[in-house]
Every structure is written in C-alpha cells, then in structure tokens.
N, C-alpha and C. Protein backbone atom coordinates (compact mmCIF):
# COMPACT_ATOMS: atom_id res chain seq x y z
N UNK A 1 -5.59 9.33 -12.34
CA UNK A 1 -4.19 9.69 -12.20
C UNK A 1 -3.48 9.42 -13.51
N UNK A 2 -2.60 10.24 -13.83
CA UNK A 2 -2.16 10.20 -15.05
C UNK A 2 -0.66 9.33 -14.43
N UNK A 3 0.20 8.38 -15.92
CA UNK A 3 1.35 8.05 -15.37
C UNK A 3 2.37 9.27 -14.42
N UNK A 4 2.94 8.60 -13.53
CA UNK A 4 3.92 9.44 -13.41
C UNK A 4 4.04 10.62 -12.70
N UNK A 5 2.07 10.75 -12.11
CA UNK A 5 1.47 11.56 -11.30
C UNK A 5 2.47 11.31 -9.41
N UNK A 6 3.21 12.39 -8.89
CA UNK A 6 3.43 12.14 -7.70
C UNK A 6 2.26 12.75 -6.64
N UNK A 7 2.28 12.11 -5.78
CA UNK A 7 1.27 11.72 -4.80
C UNK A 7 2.17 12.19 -3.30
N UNK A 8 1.67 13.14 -1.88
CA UNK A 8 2.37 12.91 -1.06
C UNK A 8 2.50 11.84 -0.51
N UNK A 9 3.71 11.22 0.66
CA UNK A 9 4.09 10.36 1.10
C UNK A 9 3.22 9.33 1.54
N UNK A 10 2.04 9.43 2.22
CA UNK A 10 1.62 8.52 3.05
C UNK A 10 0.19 8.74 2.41
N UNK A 11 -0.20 9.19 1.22
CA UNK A 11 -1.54 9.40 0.99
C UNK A 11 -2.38 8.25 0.18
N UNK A 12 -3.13 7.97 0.14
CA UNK A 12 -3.73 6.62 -0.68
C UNK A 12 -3.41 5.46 0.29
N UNK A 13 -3.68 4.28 -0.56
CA UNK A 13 -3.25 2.88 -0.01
C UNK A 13 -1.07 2.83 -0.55
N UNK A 14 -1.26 3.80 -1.55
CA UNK A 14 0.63 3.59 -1.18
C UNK A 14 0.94 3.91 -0.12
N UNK A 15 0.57 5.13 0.03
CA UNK A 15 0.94 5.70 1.52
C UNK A 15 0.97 4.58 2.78
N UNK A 16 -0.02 4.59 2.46
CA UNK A 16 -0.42 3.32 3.97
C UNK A 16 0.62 2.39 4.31
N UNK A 17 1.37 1.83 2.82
CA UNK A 17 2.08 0.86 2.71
C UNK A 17 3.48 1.34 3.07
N UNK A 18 3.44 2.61 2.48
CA UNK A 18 4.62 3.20 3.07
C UNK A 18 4.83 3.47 5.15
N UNK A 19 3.86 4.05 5.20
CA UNK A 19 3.72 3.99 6.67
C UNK A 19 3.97 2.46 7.50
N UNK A 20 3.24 1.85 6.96
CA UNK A 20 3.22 -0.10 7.21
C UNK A 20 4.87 -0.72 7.27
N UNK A 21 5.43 -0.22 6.34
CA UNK A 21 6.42 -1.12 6.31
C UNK A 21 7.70 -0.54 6.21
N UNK A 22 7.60 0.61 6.29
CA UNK A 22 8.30 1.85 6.21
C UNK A 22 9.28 2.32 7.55
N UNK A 23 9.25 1.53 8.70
CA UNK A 23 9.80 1.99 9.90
C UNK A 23 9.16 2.97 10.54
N UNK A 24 8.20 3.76 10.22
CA UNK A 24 8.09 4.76 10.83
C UNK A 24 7.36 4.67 12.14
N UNK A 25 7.32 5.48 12.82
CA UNK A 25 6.43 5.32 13.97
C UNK A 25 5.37 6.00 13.98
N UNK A 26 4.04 5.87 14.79
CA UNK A 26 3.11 6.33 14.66
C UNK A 26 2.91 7.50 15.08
N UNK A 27 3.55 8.18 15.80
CA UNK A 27 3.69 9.76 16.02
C UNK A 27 4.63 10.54 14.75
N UNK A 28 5.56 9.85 13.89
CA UNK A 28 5.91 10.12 12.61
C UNK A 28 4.99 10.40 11.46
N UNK A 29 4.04 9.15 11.51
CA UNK A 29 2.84 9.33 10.84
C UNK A 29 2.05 10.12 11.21
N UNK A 30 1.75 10.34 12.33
CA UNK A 30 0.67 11.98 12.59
C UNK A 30 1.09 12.71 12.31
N UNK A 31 2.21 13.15 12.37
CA UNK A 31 3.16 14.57 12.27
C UNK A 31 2.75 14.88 10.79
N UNK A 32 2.83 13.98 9.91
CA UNK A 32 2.59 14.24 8.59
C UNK A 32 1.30 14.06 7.96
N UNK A 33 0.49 13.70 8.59
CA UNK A 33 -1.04 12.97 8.37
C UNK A 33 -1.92 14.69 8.36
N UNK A 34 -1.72 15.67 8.85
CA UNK A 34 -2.54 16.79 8.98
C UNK A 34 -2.26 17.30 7.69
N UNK A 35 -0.86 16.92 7.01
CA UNK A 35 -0.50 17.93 5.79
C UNK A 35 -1.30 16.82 4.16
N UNK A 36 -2.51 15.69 4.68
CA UNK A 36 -2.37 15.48 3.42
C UNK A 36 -3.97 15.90 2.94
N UNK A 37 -3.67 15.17 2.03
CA UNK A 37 -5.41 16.50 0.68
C UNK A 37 -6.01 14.82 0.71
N UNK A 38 -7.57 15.11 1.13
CA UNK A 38 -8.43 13.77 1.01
C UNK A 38 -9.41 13.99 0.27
N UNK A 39 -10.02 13.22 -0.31
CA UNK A 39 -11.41 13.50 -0.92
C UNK A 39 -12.18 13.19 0.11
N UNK A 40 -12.10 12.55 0.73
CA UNK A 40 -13.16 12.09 2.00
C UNK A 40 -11.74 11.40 3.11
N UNK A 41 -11.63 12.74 3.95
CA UNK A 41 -10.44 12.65 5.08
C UNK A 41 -10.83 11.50 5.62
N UNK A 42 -10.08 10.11 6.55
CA UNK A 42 -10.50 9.74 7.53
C UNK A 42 -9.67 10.07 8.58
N UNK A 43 -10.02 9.99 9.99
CA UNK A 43 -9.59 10.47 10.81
C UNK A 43 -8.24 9.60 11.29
N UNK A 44 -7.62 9.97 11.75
CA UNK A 44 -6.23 9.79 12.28
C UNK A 44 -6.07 8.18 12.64
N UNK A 45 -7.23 8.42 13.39
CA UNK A 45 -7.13 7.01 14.57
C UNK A 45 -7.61 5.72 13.76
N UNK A 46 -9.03 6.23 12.59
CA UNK A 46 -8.76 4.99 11.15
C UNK A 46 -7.77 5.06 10.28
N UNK A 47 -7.07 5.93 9.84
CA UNK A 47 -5.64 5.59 9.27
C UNK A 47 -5.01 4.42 9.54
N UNK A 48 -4.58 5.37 10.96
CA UNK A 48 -3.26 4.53 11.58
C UNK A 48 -3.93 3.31 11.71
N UNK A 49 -5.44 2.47 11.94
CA UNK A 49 -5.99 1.27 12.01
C UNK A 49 -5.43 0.68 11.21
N UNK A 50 -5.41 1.36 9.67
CA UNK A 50 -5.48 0.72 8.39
C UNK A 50 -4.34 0.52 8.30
N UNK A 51 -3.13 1.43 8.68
CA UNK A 51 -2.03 1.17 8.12
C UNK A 51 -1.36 -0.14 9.22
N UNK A 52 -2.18 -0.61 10.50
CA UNK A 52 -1.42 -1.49 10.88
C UNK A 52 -2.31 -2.91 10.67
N UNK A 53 -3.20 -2.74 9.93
CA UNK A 53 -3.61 -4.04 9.45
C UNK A 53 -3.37 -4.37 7.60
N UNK A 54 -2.66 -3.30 7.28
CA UNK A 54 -1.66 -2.96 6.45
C UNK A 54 -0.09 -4.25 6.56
N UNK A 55 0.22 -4.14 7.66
CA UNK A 55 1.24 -4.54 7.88
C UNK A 55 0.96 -6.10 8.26
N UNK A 56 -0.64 -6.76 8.69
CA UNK A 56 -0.79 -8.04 9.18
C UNK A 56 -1.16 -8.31 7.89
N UNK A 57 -1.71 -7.62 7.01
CA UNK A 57 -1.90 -8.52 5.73
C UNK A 57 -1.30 -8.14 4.47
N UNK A 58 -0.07 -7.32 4.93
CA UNK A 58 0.64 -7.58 3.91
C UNK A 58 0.36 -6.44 2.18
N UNK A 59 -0.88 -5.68 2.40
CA UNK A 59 -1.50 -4.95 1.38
C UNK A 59 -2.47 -3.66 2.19
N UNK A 60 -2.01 -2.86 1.44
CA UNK A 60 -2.77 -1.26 1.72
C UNK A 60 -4.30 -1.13 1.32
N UNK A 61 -5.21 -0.96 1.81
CA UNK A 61 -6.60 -0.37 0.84
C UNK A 61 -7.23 0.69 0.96
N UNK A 62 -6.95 1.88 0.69
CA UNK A 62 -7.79 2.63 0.68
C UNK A 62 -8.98 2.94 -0.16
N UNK A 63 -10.34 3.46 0.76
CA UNK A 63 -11.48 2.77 -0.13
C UNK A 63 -12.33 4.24 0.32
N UNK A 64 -11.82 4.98 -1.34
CA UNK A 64 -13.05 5.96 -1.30
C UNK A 64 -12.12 6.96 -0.53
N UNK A 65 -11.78 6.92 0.26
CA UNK A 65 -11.08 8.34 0.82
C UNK A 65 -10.23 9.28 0.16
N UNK A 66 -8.90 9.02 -0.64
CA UNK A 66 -8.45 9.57 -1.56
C UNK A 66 -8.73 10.53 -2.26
N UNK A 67 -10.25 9.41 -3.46
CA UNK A 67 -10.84 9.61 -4.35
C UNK A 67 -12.28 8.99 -4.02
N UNK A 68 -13.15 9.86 -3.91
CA UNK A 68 -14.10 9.27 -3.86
C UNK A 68 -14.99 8.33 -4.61
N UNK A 69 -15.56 7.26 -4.17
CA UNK A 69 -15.77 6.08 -5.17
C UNK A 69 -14.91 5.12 -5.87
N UNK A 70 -13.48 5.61 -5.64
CA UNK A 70 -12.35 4.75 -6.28
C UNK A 70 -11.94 3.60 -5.37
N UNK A 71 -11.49 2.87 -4.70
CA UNK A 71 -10.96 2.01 -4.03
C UNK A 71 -9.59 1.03 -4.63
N UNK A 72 -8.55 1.74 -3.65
CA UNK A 72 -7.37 1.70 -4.36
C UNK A 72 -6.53 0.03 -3.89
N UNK A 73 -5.64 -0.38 -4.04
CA UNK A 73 -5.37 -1.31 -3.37
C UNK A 73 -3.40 -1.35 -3.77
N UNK A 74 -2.82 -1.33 -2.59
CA UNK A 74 -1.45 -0.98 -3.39
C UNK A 74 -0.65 -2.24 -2.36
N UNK A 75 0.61 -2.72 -2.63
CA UNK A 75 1.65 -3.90 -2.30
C UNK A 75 2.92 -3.22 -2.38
N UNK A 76 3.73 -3.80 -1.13
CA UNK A 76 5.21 -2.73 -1.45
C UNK A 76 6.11 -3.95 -2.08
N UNK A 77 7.49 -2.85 -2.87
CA UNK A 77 8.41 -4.20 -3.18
C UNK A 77 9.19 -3.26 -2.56
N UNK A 78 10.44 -4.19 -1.86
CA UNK A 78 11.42 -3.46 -1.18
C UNK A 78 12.68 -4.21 -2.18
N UNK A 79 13.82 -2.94 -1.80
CA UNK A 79 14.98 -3.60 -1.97
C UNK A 79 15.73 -3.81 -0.94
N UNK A 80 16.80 -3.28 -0.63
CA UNK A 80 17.65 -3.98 0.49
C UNK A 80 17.19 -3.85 1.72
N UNK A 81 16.18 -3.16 1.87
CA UNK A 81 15.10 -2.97 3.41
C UNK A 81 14.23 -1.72 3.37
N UNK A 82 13.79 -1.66 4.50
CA UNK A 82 12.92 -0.50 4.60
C UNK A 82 13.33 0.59 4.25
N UNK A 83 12.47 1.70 3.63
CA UNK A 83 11.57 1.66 3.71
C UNK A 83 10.96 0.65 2.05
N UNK A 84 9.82 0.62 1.17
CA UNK A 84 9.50 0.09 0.39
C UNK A 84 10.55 0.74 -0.64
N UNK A 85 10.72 0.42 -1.77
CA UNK A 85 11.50 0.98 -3.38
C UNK A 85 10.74 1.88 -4.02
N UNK A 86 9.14 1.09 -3.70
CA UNK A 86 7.93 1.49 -4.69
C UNK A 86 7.05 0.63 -3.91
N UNK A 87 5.91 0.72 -4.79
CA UNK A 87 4.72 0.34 -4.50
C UNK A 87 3.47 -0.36 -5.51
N UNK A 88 3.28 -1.13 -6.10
CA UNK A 88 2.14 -1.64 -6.96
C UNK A 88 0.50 -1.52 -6.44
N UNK A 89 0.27 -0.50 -7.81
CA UNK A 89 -1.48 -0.45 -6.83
C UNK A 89 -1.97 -1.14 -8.16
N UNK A 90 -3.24 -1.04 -8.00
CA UNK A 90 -4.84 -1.00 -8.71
C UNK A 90 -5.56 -0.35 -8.02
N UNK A 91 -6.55 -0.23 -9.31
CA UNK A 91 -7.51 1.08 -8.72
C UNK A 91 -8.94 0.50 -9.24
N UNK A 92 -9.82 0.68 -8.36
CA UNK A 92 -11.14 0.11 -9.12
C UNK A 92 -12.55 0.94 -8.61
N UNK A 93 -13.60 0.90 -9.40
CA UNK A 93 -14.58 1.85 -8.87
C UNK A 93 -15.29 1.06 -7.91
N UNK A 94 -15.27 1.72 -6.67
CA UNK A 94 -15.87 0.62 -5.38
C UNK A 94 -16.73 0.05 -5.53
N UNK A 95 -18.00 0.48 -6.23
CA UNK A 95 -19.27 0.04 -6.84
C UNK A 95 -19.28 -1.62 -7.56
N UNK A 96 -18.18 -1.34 -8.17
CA UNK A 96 -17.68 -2.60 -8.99
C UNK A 96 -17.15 -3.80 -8.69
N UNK A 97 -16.79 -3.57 -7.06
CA UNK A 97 -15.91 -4.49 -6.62
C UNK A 97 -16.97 -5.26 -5.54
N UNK A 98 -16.12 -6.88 -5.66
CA UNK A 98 -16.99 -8.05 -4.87
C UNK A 98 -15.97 -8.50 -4.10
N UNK A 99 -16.16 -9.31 -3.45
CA UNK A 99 -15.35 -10.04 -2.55
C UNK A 99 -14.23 -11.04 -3.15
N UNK A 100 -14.90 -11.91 -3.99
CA UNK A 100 -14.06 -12.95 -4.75
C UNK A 100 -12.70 -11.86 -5.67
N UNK A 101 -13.32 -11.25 -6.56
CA UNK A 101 -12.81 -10.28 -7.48
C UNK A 101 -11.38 -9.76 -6.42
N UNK A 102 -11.53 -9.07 -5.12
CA UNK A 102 -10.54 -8.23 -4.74
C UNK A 102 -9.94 -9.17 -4.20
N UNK A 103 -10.16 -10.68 -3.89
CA UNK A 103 -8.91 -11.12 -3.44
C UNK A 103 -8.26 -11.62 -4.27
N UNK A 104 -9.09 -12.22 -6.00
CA UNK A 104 -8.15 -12.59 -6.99
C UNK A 104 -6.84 -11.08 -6.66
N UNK A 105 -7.68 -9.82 -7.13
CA UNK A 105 -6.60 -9.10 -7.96
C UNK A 105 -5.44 -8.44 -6.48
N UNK A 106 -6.05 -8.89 -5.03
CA UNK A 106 -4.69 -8.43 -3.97
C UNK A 106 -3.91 -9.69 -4.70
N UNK A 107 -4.69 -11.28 -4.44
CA UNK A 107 -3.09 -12.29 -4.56
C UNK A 107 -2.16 -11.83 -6.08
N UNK A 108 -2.98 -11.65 -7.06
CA UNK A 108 -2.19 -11.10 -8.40
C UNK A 108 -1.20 -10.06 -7.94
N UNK A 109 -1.62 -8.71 -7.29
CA UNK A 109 -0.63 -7.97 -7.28
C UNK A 109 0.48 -8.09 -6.27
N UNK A 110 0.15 -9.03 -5.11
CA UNK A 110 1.33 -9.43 -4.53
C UNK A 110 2.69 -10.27 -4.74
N UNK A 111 1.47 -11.19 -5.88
CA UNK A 111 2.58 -12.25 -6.68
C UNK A 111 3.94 -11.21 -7.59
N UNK A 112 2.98 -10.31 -8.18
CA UNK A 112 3.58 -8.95 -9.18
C UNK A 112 4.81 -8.52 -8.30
N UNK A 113 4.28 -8.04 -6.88
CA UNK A 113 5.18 -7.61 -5.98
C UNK A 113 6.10 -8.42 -5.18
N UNK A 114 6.12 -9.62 -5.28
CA UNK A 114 7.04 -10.33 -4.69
C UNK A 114 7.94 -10.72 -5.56
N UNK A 115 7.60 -10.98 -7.16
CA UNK A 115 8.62 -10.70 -8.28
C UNK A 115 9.37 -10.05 -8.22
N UNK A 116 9.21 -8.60 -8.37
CA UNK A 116 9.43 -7.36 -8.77
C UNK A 116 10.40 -7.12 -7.10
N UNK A 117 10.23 -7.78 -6.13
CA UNK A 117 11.36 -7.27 -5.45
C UNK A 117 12.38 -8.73 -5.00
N UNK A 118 12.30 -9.90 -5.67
CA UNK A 118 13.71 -11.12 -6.20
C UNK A 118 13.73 -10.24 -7.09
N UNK A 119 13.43 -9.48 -8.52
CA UNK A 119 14.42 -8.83 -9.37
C UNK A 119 14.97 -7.81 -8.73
N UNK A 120 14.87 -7.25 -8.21
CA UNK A 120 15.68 -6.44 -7.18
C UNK A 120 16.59 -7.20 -6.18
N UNK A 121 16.46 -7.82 -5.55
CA UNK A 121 17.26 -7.70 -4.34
C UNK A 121 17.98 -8.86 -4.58
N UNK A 122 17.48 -10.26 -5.65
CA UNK A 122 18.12 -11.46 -5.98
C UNK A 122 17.57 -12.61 -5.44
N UNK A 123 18.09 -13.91 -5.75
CA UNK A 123 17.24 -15.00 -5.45
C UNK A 123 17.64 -15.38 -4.05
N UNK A 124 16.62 -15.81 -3.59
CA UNK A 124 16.85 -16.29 -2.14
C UNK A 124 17.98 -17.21 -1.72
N UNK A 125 18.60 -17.04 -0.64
CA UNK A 125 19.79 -17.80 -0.83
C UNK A 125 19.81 -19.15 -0.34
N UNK A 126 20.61 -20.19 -0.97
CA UNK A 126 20.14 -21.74 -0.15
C UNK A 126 19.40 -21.83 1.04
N UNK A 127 18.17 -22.67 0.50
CA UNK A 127 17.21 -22.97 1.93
C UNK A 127 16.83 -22.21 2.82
N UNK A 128 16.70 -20.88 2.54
CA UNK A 128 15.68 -19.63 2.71
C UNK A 128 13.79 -20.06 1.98
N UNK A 129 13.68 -19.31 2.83
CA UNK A 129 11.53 -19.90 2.45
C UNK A 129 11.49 -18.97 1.08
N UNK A 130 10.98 -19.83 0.24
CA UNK A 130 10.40 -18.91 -0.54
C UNK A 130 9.23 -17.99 -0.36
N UNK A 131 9.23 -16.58 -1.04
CA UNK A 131 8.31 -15.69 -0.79
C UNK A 131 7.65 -15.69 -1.79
C-alpha cells in the first residue's frame, strides 16, 4: 500500500476496528460486507467473529485475507467517541511472524494509539484511570 492509499470501510484489520468500535450493528456490517474486494474472502460469520473479538481485545487482525500472506494488525484512536478518528496498523509477512514478536508490536501499537488519542481528546481528568 502506498501512503495515503484509501481502503473501503470495513476492509482489512482497520475495517474490523472500525466495525468493533464503531457502533455499528451487525446487520450494518453485512449490509456492507458483500461490497468488499478480498484476496482470500472470509466468510461473513468469521468476520463478524473477528470483529467481536476485535472489540474484547482491543486490536483488529487480519491475517492473509486482504492480502494474501500479509497479516495486518490495526488499533483505533478515537476522539470525542465513536466511531474511531483513524486507525494505526502494521503490516507483516505472516511467514515472519511468531508469537512473542506480535504481541511486542500489538502492545507498541496500542501504546502509539492510546497516545495519539490523549493528544486528541486531552488529559484525563482528576482521578480518571489511566489508559
């Protein structure tokens, strides 16, 4: 992907994240799930899996479907609420990737993404949890 490349809504692990945290509902997400371009489609019912264990851990992965052999991994930053602002991925060749390795670089890009949305939205206010 070149910078700056747009992508439809819900496609990749952004997508996912978008779907995840995005409000939408899951008949929202089908409605739009037939219109997207896969390298290796998965079917509806693993999507929507992904995109709601998407939402228990907090990070998108799509692996190989997209792009085949790529395995993407994307984090939302929001600003004043749903849906996400944006999205922080990495991209890595699946082949390449281990276990230790992908959870260094999810906690890295969540740390990235939990920055990136206190510069947005501001510092937590007295005796709020930090994120």
């Amino acid at each position: 992907m070149s910078v700056g490349a747009r992508l439809p809504m819900l496609a990749g692990a952004s997508g996912r994240c978008v779907a995840a945290f995005g409000g939408m509902t899951r008949e929202q997400v089908r409605r739009r799930f037939g219109a997207l371009r896969w390298d290796r489609a998965p079917s509806f019912a693993r999507y929507w899996a992904s995109v709601l264990e998407a939402r228990e851990r907090g990070h998108a992965i799509d692996d190989g479907h997209f792009a085949r052999g790529v395995t993407v991994f994307a984090v939302p930053v929001f600003g004043a609420g749903p849906p996400p602002s944006m999205t922080i991925g990495a991209a890595a060749f699946s082949a390449q990737l281990d276990a230790a390795g992908t959870r260094v670089l999810v906690a890295d890009l969540s740390e990235v993404a939990a920055r990136a949305t206190r510069a947005i939205t501001g510092p937590a206010p007295e005796g709020a949890r930090a994120g």
